[in-house]
PDB file of N, CA and C in Angstrom:
ATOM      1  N   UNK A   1     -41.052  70.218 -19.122  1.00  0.00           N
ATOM      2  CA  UNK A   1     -41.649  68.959 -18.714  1.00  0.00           C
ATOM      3  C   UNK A   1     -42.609  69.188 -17.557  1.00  0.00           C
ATOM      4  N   UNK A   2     -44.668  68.866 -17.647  1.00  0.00           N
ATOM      5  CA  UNK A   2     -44.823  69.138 -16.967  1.00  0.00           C
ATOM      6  C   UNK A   2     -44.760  67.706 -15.560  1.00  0.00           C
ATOM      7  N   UNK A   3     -44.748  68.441 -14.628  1.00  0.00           N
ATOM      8  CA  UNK A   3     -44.347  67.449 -13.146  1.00  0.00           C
ATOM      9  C   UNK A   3     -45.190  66.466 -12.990  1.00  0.00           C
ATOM     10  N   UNK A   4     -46.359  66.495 -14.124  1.00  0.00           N
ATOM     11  CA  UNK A   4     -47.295  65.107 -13.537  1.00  0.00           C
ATOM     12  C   UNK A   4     -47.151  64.312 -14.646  1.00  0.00           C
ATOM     13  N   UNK A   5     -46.341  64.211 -15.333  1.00  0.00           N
ATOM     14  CA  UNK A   5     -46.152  63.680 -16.564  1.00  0.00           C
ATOM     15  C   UNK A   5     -46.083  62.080 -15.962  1.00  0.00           C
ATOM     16  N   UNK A   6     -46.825  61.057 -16.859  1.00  0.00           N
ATOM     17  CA  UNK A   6     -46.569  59.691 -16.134  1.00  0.00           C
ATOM     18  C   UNK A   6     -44.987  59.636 -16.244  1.00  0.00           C
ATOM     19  N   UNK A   7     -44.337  58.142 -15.794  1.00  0.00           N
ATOM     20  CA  UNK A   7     -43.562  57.932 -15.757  1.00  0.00           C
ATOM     21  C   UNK A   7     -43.307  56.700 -17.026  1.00  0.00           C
ATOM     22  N   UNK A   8     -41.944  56.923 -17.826  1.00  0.00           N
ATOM     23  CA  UNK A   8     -42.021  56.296 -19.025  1.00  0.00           C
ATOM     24  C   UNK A   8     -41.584  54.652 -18.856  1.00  0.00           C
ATOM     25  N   UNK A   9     -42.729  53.702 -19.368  1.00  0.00           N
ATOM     26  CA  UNK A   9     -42.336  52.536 -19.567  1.00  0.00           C
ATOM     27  C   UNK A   9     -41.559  51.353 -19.942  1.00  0.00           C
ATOM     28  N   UNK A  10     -41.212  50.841 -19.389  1.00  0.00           N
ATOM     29  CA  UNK A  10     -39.737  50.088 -19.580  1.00  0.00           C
ATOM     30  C   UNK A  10     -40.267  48.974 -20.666  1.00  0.00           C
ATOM     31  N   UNK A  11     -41.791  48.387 -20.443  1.00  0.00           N
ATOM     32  CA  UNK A  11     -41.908  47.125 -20.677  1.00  0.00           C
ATOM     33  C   UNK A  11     -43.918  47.397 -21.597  1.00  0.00           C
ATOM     34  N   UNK A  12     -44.200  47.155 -22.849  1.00  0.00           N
ATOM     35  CA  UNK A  12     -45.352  46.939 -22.935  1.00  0.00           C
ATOM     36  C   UNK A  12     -45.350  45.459 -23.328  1.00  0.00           C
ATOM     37  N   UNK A  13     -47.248  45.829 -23.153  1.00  0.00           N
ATOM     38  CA  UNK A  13     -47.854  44.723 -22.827  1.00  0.00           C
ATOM     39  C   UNK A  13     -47.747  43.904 -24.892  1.00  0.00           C
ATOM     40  N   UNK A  14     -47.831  42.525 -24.368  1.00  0.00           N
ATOM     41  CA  UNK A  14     -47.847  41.829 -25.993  1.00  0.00           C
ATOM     42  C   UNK A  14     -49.199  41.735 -26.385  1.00  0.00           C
ATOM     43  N   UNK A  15     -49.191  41.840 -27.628  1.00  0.00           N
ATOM     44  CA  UNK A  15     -50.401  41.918 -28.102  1.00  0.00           C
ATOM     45  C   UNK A  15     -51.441  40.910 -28.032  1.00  0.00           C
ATOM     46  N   UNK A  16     -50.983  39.850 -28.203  1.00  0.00           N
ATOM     47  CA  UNK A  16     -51.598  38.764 -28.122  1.00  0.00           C
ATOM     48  C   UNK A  16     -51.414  37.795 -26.872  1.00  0.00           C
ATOM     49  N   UNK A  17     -52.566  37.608 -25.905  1.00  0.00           N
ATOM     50  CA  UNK A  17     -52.046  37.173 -24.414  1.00  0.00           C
ATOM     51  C   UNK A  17     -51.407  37.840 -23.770  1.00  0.00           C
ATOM     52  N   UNK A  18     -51.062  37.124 -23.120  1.00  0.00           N
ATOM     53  CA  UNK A  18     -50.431  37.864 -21.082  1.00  0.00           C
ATOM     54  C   UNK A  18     -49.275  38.082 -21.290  1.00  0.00           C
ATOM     55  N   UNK A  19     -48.537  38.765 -21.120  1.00  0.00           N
ATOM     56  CA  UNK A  19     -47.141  39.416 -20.912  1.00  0.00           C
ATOM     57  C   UNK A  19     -46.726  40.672 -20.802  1.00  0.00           C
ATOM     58  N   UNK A  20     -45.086  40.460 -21.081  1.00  0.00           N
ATOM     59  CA  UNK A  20     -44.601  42.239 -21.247  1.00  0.00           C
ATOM     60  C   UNK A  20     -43.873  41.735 -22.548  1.00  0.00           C
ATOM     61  N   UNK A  21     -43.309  42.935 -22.992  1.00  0.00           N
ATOM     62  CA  UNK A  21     -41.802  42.696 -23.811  1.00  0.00           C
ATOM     63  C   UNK A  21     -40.924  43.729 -23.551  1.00  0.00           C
ATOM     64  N   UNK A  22     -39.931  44.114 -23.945  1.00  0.00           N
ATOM     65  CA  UNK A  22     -38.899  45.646 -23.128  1.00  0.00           C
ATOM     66  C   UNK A  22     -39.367  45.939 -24.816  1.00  0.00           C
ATOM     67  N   UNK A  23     -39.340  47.476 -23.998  1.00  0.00           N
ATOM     68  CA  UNK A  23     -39.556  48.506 -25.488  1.00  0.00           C
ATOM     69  C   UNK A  23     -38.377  49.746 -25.017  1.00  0.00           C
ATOM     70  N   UNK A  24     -37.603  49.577 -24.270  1.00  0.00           N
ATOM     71  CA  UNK A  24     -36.309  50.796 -24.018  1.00  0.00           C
ATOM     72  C   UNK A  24     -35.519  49.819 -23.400  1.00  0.00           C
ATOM     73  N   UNK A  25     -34.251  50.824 -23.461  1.00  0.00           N
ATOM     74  CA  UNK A  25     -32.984  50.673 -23.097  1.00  0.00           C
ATOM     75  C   UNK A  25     -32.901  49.503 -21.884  1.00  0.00           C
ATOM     76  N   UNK A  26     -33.590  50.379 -20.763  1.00  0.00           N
ATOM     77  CA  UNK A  26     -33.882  49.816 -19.690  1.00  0.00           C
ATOM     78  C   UNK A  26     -34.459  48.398 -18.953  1.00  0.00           C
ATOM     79  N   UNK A  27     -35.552  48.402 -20.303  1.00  0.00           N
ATOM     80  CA  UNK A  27     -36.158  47.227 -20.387  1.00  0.00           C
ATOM     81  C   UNK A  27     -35.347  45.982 -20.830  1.00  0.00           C
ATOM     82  N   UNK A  28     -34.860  46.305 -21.557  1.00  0.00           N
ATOM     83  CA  UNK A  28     -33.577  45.591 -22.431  1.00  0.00           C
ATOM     84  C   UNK A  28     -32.668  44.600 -21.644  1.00  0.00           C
ATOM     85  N   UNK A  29     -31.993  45.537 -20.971  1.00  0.00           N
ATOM     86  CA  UNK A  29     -31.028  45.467 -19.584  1.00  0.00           C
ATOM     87  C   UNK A  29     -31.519  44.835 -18.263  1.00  0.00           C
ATOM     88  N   UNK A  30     -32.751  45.211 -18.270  1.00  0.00           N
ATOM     89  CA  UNK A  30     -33.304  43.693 -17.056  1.00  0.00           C
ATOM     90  C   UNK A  30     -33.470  42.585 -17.366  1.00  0.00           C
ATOM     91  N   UNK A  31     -33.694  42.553 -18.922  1.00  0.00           N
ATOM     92  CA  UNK A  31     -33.664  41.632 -19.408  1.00  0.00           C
ATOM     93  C   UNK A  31     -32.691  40.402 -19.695  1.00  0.00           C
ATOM     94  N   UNK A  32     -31.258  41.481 -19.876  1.00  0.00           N
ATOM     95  CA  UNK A  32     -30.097  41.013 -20.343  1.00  0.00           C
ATOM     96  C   UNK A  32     -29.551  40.240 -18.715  1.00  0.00           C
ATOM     97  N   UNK A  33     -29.536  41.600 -17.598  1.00  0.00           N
ATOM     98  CA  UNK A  33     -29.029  41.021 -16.584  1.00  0.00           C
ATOM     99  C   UNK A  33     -30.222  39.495 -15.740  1.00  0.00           C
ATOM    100  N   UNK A  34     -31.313  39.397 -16.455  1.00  0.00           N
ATOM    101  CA  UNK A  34     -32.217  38.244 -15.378  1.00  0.00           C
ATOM    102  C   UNK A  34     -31.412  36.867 -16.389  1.00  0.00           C
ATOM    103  N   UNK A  35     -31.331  37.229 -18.016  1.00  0.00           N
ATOM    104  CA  UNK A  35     -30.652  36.169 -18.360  1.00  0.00           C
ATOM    105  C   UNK A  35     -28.945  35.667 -17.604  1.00  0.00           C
ATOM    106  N   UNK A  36     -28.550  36.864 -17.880  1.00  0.00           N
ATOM    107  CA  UNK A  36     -26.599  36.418 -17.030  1.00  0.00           C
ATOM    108  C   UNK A  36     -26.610  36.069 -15.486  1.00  0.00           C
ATOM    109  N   UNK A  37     -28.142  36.392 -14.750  1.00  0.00           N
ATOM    110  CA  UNK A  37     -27.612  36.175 -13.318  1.00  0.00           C
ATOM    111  C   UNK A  37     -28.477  34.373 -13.504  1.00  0.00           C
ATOM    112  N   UNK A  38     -29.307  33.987 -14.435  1.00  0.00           N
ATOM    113  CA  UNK A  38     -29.920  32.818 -14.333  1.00  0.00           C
ATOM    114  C   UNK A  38     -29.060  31.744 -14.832  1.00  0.00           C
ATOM    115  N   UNK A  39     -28.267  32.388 -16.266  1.00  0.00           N
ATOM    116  CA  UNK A  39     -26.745  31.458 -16.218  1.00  0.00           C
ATOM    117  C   UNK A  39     -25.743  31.104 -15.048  1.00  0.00           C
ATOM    118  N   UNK A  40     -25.088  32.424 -14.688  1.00  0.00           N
ATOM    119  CA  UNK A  40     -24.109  32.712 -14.107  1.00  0.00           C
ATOM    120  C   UNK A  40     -24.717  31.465 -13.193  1.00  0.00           C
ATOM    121  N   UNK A  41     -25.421  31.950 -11.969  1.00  0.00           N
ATOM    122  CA  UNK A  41     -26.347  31.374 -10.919  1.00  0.00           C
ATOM    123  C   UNK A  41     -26.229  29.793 -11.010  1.00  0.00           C
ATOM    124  N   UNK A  42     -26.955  29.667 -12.278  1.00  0.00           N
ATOM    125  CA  UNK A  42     -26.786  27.793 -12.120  1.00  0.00           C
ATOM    126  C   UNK A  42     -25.740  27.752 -12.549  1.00  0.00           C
ATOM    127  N   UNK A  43     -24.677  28.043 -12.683  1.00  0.00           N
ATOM    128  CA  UNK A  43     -23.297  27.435 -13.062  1.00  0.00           C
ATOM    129  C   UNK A  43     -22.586  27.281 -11.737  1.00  0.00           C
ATOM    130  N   UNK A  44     -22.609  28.570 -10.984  1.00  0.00           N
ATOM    131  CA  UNK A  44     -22.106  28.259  -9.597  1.00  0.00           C
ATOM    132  C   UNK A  44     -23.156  27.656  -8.591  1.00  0.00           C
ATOM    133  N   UNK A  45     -24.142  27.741  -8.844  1.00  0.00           N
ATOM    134  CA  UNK A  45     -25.198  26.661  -7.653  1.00  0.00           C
ATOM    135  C   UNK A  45     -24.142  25.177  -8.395  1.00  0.00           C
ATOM    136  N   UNK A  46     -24.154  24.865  -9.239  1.00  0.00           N
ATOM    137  CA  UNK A  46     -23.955  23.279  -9.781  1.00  0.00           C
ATOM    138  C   UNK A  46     -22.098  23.189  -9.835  1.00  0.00           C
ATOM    139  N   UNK A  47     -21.292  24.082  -9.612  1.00  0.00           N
ATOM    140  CA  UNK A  47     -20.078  23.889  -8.745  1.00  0.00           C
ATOM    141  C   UNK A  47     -20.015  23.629  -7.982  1.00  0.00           C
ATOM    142  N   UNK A  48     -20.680  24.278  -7.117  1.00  0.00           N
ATOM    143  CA  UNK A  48     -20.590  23.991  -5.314  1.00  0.00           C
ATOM    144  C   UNK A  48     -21.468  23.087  -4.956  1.00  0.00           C
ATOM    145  N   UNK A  49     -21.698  22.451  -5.875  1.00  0.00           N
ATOM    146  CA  UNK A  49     -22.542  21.278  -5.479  1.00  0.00           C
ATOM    147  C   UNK A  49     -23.964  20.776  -5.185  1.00  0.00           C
ATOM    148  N   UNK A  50     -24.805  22.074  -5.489  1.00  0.00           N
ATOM    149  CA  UNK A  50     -26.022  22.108  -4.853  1.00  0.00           C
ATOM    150  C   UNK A  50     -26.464  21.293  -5.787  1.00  0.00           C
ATOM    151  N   UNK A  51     -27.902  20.841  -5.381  1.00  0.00           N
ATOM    152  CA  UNK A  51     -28.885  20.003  -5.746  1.00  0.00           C
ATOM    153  C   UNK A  51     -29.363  20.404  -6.947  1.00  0.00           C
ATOM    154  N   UNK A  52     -30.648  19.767  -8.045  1.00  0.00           N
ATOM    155  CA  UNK A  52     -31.698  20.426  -9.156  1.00  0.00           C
ATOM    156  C   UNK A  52     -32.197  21.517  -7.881  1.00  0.00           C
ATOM    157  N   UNK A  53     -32.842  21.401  -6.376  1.00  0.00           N
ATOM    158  CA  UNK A  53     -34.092  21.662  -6.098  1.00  0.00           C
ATOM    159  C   UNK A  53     -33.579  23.402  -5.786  1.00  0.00           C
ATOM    160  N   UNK A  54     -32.032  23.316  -5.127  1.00  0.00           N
ATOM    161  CA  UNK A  54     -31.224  25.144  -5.421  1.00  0.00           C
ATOM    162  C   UNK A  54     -31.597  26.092  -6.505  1.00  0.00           C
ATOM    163  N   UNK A  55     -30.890  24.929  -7.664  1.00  0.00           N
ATOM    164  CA  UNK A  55     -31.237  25.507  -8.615  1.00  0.00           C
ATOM    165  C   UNK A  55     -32.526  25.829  -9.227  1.00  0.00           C
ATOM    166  N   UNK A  56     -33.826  25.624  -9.064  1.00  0.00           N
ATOM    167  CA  UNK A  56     -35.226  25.417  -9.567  1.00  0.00           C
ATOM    168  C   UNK A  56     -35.273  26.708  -8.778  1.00  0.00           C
ATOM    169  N   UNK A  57     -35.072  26.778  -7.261  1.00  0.00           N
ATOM    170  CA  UNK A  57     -35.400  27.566  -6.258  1.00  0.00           C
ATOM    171  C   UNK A  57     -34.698  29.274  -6.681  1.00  0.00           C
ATOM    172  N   UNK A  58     -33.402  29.045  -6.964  1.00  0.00           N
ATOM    173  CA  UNK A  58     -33.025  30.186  -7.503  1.00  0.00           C
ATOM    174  C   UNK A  58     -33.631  30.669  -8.620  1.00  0.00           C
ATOM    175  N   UNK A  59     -33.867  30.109  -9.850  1.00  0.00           N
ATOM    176  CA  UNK A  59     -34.477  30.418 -10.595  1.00  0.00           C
ATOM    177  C   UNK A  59     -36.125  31.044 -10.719  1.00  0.00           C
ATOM    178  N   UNK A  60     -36.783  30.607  -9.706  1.00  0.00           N
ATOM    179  CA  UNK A  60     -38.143  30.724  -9.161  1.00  0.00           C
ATOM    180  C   UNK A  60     -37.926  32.887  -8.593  1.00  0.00           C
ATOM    181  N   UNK A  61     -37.321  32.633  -7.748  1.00  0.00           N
ATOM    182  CA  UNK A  61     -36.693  33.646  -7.331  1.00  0.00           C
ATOM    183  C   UNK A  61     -36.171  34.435  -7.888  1.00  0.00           C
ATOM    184  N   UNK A  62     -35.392  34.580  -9.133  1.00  0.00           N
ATOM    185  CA  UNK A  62     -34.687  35.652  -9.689  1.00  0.00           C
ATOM    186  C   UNK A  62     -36.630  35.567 -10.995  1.00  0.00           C
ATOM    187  N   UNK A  63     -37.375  34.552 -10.946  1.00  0.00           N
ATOM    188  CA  UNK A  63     -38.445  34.671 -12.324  1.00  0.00           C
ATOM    189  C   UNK A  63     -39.085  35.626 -11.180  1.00  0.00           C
ATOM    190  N   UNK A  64     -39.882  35.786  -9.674  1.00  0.00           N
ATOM    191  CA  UNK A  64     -39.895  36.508  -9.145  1.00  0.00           C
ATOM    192  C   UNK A  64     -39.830  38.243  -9.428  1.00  0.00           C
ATOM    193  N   UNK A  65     -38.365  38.424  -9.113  1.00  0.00           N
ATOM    194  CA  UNK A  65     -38.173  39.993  -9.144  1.00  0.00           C
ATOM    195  C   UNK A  65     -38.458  40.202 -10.759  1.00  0.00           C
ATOM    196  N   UNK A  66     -37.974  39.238 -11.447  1.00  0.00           N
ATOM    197  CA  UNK A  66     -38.470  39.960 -12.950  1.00  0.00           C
ATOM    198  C   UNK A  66     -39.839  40.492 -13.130  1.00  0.00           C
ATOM    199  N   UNK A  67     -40.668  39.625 -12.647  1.00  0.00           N
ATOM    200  CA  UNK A  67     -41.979  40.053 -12.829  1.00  0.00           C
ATOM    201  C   UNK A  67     -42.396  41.383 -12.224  1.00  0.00           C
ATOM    202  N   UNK A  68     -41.897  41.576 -10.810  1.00  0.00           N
ATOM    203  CA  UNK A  68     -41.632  42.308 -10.000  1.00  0.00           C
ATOM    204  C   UNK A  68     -41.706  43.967 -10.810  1.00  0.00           C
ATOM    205  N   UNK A  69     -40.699  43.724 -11.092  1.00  0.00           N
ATOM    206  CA  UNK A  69     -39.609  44.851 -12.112  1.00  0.00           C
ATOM    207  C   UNK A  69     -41.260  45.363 -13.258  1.00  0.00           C
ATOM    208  N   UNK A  70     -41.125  44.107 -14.180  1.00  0.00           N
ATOM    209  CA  UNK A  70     -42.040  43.705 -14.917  1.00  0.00           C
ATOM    210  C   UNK A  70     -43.360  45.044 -14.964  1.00  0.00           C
ATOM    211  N   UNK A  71     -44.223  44.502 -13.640  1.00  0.00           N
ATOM    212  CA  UNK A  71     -45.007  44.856 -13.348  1.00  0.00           C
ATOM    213  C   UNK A  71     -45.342  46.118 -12.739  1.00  0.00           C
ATOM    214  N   UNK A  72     -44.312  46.886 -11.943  1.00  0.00           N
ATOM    215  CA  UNK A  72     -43.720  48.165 -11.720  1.00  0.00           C
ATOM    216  C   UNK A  72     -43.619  48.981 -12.709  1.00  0.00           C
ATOM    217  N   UNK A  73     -43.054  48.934 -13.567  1.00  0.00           N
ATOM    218  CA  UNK A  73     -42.194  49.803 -14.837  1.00  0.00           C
ATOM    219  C   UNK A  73     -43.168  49.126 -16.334  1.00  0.00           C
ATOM    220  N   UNK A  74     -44.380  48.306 -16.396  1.00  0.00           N
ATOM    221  CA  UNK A  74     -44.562  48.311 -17.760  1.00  0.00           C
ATOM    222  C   UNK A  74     -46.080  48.524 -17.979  1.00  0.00           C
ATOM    223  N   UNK A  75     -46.905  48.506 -19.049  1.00  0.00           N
ATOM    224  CA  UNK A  75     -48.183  48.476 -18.830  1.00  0.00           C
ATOM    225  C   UNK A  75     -49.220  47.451 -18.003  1.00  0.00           C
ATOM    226  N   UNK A  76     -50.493  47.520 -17.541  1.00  0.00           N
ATOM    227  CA  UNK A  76     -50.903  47.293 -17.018  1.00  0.00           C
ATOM    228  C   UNK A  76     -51.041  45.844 -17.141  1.00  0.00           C
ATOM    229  N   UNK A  77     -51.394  44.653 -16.242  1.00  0.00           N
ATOM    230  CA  UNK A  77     -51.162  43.424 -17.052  1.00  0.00           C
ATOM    231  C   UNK A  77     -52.881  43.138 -17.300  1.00  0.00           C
ATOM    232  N   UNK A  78     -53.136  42.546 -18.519  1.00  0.00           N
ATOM    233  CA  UNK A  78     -54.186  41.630 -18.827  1.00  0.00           C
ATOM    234  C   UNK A  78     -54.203  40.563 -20.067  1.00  0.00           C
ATOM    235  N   UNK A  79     -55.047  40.557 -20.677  1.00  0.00           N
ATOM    236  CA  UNK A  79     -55.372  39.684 -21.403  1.00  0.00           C
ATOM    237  C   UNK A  79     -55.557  39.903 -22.551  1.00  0.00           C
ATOM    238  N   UNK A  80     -54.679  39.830 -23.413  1.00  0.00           N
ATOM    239  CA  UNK A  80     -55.279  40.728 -25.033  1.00  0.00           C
ATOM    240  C   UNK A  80     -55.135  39.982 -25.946  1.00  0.00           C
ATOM    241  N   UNK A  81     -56.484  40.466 -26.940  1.00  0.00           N
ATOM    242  CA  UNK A  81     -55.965  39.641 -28.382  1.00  0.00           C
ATOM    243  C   UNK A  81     -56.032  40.253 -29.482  1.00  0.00           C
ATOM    244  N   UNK A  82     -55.351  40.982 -29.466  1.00  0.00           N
ATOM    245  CA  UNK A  82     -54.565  42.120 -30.569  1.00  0.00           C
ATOM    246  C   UNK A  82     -55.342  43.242 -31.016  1.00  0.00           C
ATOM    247  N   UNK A  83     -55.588  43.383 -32.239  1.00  0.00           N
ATOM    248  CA  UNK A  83     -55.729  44.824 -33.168  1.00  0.00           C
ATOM    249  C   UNK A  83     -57.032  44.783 -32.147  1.00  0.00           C
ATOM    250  N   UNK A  84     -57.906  43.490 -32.206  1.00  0.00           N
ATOM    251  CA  UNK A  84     -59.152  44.234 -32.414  1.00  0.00           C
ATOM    252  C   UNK A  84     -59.924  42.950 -30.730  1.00  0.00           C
ATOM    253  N   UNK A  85     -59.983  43.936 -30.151  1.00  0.00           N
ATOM    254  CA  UNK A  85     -59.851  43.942 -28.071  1.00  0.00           C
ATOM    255  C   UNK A  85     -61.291  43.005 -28.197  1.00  0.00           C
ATOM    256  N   UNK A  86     -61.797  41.948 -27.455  1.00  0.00           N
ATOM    257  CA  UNK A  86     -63.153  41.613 -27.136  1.00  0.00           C
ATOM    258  C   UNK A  86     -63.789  42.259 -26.477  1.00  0.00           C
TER     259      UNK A  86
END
């Protein structure tokens, strides 16, 4: 393996418009855990009583690091519209 080898992507870009999607394991799994901590999260924000505006706020926040993650580990972000690029 040589040492400048990029580093392998968690997340490419969708073909059509702005995004990512997970294309490995890894990708998968941020995926899995942003869904269980956005459940989990509003289930106990809305036990203990907090407000919609906790919950909106947490959620804002955990959509945050996803992108975060997202944007770190996947291809570059832009604007695409598939097979055939403008």
């Amino acid at each position: 393996m040589p040492a400048a080898e990029s580093p392998k992507l968690w997340f490419r870009a969708k073909r059509y418009g702005l995004g990512w999607t997970p294309c490995t394991w890894q990708g998968w799994a941020v995926m899995l855990a942003f869904v269980l901590l956005l459940i989990g999260g509003t289930f106990a924000l809305r036990r203990h009583g907090q407000g919609t505006a906790a919950v909106i706020a947490y959620a804002l926040v955990l959509a945050v690091l996803l992108t975060a993650v997202c944007w770190r580990k996947g291809e570059p972000l832009r604007w695409r519209w598939g097979e055939h690029e403008r």
